[in-house]
Protein backbone atom coordinates (compact mmCIF):
# COMPACT_ATOMS: atom_id res chain seq x y z
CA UNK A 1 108.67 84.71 92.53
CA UNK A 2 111.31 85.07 95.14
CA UNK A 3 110.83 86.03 98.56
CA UNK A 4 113.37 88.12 101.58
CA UNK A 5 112.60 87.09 104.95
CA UNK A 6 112.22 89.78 107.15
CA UNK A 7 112.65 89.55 111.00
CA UNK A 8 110.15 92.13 111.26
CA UNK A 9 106.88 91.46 113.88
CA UNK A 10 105.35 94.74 113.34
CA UNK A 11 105.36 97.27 111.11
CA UNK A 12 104.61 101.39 111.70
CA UNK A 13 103.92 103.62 108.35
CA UNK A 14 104.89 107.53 109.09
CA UNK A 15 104.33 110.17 107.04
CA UNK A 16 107.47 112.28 105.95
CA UNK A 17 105.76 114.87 105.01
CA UNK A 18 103.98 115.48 108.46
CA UNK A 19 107.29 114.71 109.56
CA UNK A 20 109.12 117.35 107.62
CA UNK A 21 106.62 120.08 108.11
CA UNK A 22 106.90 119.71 111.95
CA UNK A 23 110.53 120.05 111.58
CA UNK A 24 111.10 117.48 114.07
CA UNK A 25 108.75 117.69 117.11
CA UNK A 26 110.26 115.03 119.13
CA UNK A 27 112.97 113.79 121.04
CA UNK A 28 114.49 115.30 124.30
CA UNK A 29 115.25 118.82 122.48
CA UNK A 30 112.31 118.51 120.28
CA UNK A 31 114.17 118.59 116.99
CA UNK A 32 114.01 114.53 116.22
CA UNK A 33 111.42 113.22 113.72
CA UNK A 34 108.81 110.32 114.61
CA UNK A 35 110.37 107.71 113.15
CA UNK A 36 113.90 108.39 113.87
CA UNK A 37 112.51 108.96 117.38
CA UNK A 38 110.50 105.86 117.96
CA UNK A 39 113.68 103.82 116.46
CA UNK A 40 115.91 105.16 119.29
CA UNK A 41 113.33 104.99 122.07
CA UNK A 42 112.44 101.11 121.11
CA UNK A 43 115.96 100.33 120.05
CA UNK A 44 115.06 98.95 116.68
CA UNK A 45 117.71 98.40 114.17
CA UNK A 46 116.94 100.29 110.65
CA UNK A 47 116.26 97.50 107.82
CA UNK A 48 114.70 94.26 107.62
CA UNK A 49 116.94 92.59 110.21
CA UNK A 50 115.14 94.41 113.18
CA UNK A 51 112.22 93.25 115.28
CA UNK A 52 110.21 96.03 114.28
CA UNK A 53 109.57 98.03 110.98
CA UNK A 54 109.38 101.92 111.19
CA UNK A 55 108.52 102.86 107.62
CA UNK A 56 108.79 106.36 106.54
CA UNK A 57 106.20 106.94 103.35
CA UNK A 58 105.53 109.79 101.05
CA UNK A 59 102.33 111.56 101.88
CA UNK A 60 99.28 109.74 103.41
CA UNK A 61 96.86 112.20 102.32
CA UNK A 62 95.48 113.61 106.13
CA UNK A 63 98.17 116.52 106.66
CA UNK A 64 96.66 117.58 110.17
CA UNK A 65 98.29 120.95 111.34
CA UNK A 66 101.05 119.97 114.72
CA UNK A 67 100.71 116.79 114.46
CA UNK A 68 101.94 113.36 112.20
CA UNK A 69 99.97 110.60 110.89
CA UNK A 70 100.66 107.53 111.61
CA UNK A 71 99.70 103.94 110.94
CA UNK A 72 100.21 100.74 113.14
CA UNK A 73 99.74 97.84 110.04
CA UNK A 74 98.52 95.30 112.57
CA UNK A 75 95.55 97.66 112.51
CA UNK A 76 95.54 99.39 109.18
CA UNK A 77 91.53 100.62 110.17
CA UNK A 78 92.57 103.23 112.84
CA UNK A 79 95.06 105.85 111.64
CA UNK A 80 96.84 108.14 114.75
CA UNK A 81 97.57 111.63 114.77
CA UNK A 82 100.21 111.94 116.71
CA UNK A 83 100.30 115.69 118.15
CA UNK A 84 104.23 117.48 118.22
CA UNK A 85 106.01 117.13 121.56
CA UNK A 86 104.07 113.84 122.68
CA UNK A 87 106.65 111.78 124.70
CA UNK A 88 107.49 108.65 123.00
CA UNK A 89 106.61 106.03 125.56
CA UNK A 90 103.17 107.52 125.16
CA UNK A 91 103.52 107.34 121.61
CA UNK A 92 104.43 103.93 121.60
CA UNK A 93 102.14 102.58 124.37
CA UNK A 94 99.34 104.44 121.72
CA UNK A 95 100.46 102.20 118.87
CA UNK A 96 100.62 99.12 121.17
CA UNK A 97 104.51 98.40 121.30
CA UNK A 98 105.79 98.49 124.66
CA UNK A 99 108.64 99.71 125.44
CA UNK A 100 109.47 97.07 128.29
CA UNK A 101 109.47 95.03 124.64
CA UNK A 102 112.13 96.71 123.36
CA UNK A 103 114.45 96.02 126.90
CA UNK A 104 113.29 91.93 126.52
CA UNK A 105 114.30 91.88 122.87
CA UNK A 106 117.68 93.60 123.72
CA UNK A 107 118.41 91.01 126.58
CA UNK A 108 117.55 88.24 124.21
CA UNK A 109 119.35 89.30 121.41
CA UNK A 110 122.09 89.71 123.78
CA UNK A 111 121.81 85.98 125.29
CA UNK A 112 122.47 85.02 121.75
């Protein structure tokens, strides 16, 4: 069996379809999904090659009304509901990524 190394430390499951209902919800004009979001706010590259993976998946079966679910993998027992509008540092800082993270990362990957 072959393997792909991925350079990922984390990963974050969102649904799309919680996503896609809300017709965005986030971002500075409120029109930006989750996981788009979350990507910009961190600064994570899209793909395998960035520190973090932000996975959009079909359905995950909770469909709350104004609100997406979401799921941290590093603990796959607590699913979040993440209500529309929610600013993203507080989104993040609920799933346990900082975003002072994100600035370290950048000035490391920069140094390199």
């Amino acid at each position: 069996m072959k393997t792909v190394r991925a350079d990922w430390a984390n990963t974050i499951l969102v649904c799309k379809k919680c996503s896609k209902k809300l017709g965005g919800g986030f971002g500075p004009k409120g029109k930006t999904g989750l996981a788009k979001a979350l990507r910009s706010k961190l600064d994570v590259r899209k793909g395998r090659k960035g520190r973090l993976g932000i996975v959009d998946v079909k359905c995950l079966g909770i469909c709350p009304r104004g609100s997406v679910t979401v799921v941290n993998a590093a603990t796959p027992g607590e699913w979040l509901l993440i209500p529309e509008g929610l600013p993203i540092a507080a989104v993040a800082a609920e799933l346990g990524l900082g975003v002072m993270d994100a600035a370290l990362d950048r000035l490391e990957q920069q140094a390199d």
